[in-house]
C-alpha atoms as a PDB file:
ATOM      1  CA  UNK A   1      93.150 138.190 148.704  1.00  0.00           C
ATOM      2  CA  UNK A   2      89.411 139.160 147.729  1.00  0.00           C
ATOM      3  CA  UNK A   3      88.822 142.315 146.538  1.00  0.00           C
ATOM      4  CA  UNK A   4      85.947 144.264 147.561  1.00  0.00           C
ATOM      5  CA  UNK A   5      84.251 147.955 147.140  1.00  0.00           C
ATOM      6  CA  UNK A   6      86.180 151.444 148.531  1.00  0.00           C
ATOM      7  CA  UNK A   7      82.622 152.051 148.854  1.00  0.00           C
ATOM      8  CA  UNK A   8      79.880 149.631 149.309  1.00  0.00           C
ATOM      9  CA  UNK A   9      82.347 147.035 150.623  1.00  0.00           C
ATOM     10  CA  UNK A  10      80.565 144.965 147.835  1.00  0.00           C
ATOM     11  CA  UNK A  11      82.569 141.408 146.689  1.00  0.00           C
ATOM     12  CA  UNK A  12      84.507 142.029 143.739  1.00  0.00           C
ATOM     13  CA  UNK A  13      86.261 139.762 140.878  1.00  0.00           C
ATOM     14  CA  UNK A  14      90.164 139.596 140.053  1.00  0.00           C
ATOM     15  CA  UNK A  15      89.444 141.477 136.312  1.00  0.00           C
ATOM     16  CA  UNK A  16      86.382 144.085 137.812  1.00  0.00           C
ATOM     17  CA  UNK A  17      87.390 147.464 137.187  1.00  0.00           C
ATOM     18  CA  UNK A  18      83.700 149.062 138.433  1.00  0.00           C
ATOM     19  CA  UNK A  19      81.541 147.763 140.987  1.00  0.00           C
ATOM     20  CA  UNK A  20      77.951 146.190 139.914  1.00  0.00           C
ATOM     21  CA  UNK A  21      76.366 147.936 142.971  1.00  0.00           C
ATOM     22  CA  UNK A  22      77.082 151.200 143.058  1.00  0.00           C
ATOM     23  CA  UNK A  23      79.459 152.057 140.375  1.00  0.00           C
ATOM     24  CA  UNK A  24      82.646 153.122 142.231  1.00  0.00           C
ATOM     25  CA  UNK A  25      85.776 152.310 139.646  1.00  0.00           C
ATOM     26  CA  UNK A  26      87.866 149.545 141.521  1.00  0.00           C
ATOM     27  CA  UNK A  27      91.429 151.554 142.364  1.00  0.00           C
ATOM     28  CA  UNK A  28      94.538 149.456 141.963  1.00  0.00           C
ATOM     29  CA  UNK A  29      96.597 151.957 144.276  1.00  0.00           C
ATOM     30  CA  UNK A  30      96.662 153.656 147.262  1.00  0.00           C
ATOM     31  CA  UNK A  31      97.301 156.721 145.639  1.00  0.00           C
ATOM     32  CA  UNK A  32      93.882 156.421 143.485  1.00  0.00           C
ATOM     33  CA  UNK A  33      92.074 154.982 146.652  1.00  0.00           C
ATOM     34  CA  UNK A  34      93.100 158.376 148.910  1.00  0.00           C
ATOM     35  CA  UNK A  35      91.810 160.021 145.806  1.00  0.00           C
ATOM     36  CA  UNK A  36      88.478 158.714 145.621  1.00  0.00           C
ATOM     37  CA  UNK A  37      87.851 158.560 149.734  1.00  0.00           C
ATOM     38  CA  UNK A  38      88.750 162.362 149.448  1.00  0.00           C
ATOM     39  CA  UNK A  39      86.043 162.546 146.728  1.00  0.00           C
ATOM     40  CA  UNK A  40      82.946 160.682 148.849  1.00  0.00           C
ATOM     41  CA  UNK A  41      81.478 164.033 150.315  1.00  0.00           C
ATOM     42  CA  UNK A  42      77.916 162.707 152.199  1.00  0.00           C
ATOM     43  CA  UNK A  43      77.847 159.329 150.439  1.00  0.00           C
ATOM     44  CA  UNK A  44      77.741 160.764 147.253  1.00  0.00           C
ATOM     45  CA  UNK A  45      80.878 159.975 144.741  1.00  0.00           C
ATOM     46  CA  UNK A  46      82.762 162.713 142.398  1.00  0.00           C
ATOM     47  CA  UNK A  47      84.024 160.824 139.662  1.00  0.00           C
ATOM     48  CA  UNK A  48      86.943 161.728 137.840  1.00  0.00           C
ATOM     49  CA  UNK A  49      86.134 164.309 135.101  1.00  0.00           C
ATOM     50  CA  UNK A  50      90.375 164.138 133.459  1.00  0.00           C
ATOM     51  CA  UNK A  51      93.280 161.997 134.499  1.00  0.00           C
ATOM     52  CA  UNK A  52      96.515 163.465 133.205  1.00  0.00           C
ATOM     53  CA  UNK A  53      99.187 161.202 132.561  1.00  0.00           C
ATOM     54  CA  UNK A  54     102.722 161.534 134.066  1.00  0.00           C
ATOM     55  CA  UNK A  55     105.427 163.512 132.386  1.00  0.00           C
ATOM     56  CA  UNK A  56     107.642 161.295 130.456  1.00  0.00           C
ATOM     57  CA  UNK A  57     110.179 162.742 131.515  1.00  0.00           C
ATOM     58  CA  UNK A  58     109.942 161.356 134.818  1.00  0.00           C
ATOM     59  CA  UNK A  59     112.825 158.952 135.945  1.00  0.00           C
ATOM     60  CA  UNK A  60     112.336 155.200 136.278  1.00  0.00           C
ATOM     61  CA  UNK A  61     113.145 155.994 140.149  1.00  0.00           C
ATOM     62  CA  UNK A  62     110.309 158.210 140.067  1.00  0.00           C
ATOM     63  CA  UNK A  63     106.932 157.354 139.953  1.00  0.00           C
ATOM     64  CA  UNK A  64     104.516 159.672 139.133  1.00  0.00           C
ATOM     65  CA  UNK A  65     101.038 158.962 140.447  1.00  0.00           C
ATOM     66  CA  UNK A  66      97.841 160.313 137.941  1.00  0.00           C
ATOM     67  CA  UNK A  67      96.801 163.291 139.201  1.00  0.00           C
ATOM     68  CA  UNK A  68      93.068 162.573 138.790  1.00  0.00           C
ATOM     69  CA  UNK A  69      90.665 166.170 138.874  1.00  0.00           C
ATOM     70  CA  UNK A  70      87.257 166.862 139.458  1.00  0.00           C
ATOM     71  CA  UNK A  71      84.884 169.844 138.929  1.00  0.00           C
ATOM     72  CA  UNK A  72      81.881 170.849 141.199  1.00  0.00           C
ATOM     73  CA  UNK A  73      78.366 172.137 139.198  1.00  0.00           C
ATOM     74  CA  UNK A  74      78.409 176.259 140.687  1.00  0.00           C
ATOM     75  CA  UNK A  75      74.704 177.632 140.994  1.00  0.00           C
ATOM     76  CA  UNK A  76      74.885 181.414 140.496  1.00  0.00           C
ATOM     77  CA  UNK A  77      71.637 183.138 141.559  1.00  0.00           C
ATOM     78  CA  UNK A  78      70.016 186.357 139.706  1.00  0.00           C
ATOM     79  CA  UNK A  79      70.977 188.375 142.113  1.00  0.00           C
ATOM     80  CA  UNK A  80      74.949 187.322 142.157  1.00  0.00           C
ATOM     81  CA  UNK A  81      74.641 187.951 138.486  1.00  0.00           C
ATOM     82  CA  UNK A  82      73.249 191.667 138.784  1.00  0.00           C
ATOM     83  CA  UNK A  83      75.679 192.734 141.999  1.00  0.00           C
ATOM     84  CA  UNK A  84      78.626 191.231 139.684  1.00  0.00           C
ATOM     85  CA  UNK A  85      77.292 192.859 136.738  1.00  0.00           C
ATOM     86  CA  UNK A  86      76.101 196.484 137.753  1.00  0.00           C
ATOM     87  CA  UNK A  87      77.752 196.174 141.584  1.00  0.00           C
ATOM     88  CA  UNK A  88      73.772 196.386 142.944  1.00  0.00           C
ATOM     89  CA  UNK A  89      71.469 193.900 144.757  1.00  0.00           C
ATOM     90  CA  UNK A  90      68.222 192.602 143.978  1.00  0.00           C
ATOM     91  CA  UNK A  91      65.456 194.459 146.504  1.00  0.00           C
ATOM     92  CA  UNK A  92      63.702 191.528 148.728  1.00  0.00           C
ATOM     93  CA  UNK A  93      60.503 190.057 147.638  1.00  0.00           C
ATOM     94  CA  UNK A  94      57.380 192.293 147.646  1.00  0.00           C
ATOM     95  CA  UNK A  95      56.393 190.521 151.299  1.00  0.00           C
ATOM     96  CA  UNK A  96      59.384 191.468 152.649  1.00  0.00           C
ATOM     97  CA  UNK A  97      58.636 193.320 156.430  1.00  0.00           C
ATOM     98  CA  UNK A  98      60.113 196.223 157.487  1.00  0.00           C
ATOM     99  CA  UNK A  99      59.592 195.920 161.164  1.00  0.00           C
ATOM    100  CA  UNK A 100      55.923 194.834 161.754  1.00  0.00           C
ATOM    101  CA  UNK A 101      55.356 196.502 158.293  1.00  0.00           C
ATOM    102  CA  UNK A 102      55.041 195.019 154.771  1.00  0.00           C
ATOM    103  CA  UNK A 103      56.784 197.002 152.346  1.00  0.00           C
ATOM    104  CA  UNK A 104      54.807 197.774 149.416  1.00  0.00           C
ATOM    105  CA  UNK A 105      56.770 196.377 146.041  1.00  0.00           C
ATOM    106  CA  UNK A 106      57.317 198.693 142.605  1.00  0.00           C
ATOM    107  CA  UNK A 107      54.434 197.239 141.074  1.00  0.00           C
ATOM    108  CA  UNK A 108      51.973 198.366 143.822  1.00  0.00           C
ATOM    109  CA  UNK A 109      53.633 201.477 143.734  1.00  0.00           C
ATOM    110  CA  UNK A 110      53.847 202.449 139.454  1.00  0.00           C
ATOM    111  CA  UNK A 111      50.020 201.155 139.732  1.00  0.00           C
ATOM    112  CA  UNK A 112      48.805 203.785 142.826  1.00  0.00           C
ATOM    113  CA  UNK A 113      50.867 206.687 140.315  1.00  0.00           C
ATOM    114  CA  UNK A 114      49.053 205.342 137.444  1.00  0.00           C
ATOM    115  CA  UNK A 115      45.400 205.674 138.910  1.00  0.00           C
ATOM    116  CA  UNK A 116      46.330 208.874 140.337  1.00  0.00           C
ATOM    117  CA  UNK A 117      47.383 209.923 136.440  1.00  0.00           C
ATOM    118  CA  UNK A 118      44.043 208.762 135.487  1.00  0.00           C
ATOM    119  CA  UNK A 119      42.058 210.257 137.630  1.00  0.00           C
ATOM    120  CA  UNK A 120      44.162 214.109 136.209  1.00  0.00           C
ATOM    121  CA  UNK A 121      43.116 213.040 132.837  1.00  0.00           C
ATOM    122  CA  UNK A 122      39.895 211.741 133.420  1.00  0.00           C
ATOM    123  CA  UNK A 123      39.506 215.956 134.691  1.00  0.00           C
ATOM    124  CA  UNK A 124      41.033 216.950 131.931  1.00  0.00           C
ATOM    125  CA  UNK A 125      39.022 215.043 129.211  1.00  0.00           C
ATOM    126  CA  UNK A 126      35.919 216.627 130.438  1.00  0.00           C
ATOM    127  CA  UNK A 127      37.252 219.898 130.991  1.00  0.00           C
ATOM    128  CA  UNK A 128      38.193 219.625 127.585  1.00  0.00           C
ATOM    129  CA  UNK A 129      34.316 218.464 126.230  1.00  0.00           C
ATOM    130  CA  UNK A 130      33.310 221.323 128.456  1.00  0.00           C
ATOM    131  CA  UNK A 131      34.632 224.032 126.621  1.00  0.00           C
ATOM    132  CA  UNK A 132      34.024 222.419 123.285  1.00  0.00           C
ATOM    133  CA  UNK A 133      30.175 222.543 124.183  1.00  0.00           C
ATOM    134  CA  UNK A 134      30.545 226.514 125.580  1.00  0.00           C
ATOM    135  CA  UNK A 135      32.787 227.614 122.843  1.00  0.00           C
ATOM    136  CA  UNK A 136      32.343 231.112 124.093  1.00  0.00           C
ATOM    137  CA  UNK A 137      33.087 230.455 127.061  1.00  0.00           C
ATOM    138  CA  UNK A 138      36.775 228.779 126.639  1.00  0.00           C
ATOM    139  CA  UNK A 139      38.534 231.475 127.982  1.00  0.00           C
ATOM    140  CA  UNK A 140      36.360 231.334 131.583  1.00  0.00           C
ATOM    141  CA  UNK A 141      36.463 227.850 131.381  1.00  0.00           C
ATOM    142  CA  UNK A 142      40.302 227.594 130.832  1.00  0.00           C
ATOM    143  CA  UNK A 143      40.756 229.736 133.855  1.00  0.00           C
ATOM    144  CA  UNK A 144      38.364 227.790 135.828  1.00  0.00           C
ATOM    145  CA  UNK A 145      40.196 224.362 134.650  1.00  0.00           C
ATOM    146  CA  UNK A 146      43.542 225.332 135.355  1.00  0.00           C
ATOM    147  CA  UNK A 147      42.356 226.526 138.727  1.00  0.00           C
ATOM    148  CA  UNK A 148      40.678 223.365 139.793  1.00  0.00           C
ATOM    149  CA  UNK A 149      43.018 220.906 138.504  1.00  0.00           C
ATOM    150  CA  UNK A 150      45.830 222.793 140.681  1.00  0.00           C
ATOM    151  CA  UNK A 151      43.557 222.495 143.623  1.00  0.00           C
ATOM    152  CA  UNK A 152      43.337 218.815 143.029  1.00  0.00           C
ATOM    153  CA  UNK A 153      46.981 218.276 142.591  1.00  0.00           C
ATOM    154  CA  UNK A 154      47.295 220.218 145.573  1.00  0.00           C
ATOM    155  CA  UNK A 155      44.952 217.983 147.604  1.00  0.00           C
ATOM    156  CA  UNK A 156      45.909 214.407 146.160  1.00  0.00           C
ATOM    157  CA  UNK A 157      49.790 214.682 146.339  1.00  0.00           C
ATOM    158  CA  UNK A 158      50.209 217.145 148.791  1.00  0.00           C
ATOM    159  CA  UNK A 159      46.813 217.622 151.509  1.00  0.00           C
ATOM    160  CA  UNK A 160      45.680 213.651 151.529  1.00  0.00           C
ATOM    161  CA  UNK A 161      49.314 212.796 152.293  1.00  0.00           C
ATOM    162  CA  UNK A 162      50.011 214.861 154.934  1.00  0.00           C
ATOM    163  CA  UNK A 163      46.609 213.629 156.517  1.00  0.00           C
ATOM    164  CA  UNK A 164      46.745 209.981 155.911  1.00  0.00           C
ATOM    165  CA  UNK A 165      49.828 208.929 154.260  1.00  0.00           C
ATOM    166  CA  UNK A 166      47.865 208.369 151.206  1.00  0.00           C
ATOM    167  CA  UNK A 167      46.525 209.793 147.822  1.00  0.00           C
ATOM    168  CA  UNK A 168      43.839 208.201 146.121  1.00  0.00           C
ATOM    169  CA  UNK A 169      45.495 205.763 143.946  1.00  0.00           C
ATOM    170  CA  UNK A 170      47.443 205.261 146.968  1.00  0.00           C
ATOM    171  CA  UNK A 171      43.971 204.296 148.714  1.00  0.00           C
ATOM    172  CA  UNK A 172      42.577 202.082 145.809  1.00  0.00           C
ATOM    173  CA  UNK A 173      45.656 199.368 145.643  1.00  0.00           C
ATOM    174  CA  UNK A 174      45.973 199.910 149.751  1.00  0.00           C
ATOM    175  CA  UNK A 175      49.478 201.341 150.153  1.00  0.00           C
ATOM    176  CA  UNK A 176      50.160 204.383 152.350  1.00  0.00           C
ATOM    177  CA  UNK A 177      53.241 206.430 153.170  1.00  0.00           C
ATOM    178  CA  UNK A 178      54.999 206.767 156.486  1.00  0.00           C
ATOM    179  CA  UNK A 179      58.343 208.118 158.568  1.00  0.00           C
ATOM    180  CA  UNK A 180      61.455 206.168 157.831  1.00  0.00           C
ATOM    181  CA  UNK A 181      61.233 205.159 161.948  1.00  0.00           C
ATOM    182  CA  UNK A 182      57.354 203.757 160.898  1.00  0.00           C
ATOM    183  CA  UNK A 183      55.760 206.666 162.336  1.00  0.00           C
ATOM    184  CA  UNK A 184      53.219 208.912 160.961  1.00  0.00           C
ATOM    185  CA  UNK A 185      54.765 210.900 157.864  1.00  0.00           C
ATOM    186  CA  UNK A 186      55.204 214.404 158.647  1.00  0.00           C
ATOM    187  CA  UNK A 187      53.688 217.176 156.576  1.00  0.00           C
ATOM    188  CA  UNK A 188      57.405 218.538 156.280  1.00  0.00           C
ATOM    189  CA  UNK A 189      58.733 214.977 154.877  1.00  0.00           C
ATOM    190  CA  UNK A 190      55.688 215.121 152.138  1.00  0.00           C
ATOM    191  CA  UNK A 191      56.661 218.041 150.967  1.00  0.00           C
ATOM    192  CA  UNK A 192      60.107 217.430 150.455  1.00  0.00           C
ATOM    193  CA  UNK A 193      59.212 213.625 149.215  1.00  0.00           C
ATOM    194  CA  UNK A 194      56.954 215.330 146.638  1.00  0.00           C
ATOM    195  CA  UNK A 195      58.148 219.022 145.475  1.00  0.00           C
ATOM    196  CA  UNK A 196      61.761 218.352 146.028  1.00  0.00           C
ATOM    197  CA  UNK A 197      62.172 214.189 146.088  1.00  0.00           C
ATOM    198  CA  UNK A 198      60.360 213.407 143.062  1.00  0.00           C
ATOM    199  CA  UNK A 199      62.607 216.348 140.781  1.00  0.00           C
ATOM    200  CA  UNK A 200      65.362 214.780 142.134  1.00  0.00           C
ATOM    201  CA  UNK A 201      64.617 211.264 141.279  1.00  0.00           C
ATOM    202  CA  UNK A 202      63.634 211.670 137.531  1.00  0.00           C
ATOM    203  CA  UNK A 203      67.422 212.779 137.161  1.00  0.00           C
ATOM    204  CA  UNK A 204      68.907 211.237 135.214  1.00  0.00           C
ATOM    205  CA  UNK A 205      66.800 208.993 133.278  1.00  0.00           C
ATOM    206  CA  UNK A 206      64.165 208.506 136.199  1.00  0.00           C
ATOM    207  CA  UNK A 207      67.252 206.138 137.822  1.00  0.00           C
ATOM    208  CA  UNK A 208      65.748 207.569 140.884  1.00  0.00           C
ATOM    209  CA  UNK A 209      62.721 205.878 140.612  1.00  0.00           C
ATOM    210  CA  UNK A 210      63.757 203.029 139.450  1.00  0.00           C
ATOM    211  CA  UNK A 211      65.943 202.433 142.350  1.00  0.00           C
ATOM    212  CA  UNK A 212      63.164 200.811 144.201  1.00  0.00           C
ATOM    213  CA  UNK A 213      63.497 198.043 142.452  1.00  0.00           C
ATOM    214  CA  UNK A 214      66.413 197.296 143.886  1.00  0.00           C
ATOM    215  CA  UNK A 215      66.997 198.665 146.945  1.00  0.00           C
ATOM    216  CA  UNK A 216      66.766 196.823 150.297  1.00  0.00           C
ATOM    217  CA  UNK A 217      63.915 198.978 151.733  1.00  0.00           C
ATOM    218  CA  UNK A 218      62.656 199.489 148.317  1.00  0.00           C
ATOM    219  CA  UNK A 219      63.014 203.265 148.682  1.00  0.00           C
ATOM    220  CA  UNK A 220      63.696 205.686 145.857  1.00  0.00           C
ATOM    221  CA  UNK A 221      65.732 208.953 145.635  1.00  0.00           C
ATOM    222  CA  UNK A 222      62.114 211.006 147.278  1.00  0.00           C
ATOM    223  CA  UNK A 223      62.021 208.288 149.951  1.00  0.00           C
ATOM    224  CA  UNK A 224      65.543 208.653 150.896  1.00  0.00           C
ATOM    225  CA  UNK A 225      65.662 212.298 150.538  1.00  0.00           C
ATOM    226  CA  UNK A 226      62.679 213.089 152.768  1.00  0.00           C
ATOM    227  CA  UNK A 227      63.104 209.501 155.016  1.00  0.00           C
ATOM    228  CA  UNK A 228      60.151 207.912 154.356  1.00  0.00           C
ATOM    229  CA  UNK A 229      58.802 204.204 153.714  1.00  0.00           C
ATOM    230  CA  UNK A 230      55.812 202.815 151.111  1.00  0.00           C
ATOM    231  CA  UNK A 231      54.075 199.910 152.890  1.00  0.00           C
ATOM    232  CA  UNK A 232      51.320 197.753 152.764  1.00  0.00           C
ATOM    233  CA  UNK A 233      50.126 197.226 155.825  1.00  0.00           C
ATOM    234  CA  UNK A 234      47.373 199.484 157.084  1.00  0.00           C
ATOM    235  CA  UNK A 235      47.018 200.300 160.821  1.00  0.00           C
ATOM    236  CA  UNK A 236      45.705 203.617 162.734  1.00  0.00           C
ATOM    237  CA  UNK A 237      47.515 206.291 163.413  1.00  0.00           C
END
């Protein structure tokens, strides 16, 4: 009788022992063949990794068959690795939509703080120059410093966001600040996002901050706390 292929149904000779056209081992057995038919998943072939011999101490009555085993490649992802490693999960991609709403990623965010922080030393720098020149007049000057750069703090973390969501590094990369149910912020959320939220989230070891990164509406401690959202997105109120 003339052999063929398990798989390709491909001729084969008495002494083959793989097929020319695909590859497929030629199986002497039907133990071997229900093997390898269990091992064609969507016409592709898992060939035998180990075949393990049977135990001599079998009887002669009792025939062993190989036991033939095979292994599957496993992809892991990043962000199986972290929620194994640290129990946490990856936040979405920057683009990610919260509602109608595109939430605005860490890196939007750390670069709004850091024009804010350079528009306070900016201030400071030529408050600074400005009393060097008016040596004099330090003491008048510190007073007068002091003064205006609470006034500003005032107005760019506290005032502009209770207006428009936004302070002015918050303007310049386009990001803006609203209700947790994507309403308009309330002036009572921004001040307990920024007098009480951001306290909160520098302990310990800023974690709170950081936990934008991955959270899954990229809020930290502040935003939980007072229930708000960072987005992208800019619409009227």
């Amino acid at each position: 009788m003339a052999k063929s292929c398990q798989n390709c149904k491909n001729p084969l000779s008495e002494r083959a022992k793989f097929c020319r056209m695909c590859g497929t081992p030629v199986l002497v057995n039907d133990y071997q063949r229900k093997n390898i038919n269990d091992s064609i998943v969507d016409n592709e072939i898992i060939l035998p990794t180990k075949v393990l011999a049977p135990s001599p101490r079998a009887s002669a009555k009792q025939v062993v068959p190989p036991i033939i085993s095979t292994t599957k490649a496993k992809s892991i992802s990043v962000d199986q690795t972290v929620k194994s490693l640290f129990g946490l999960s990856l936040a979405p991609p920057t683009n990610a939509l919260v509602g109608s709403l595109e939430q605005a990623g860490f890196a939007l965010r750390i670069g709004a703080f850091m024009l804010d922080l350079l528009l306070i030393m900016v201030l400071l720098l030529f408050v600074t120059l400005l009393a060097d020149s008016f040596i004099s007049y330090q003491t008048i000057i510190a007073k007068i410093a002091t003064l205006l750069l609470s006034v500003i703090w005032i107005s760019n973390f506290l005032v502009l966001p209770s207006i428009k969501g936004q302070s002015v590094g918050k303007w310049l990369v386009g990001i803006r600040i609203i209700s947790s149910n994507q309403s308009r912020a309330k002036v009572s959320q921004i001040l307990v996002r920024h007098l009480f939220g951001y306290f909160i989230a520098t302990l310990p070891f800023a974690l709170g901050l950081l936990w934008v990164i991955w959270d899954p509406k990229q809020q930290g401690w502040h935003d939980k706390l007072a229930r708000t959202l960072v987005v992208r997105k800019r619409f009227n109120y």
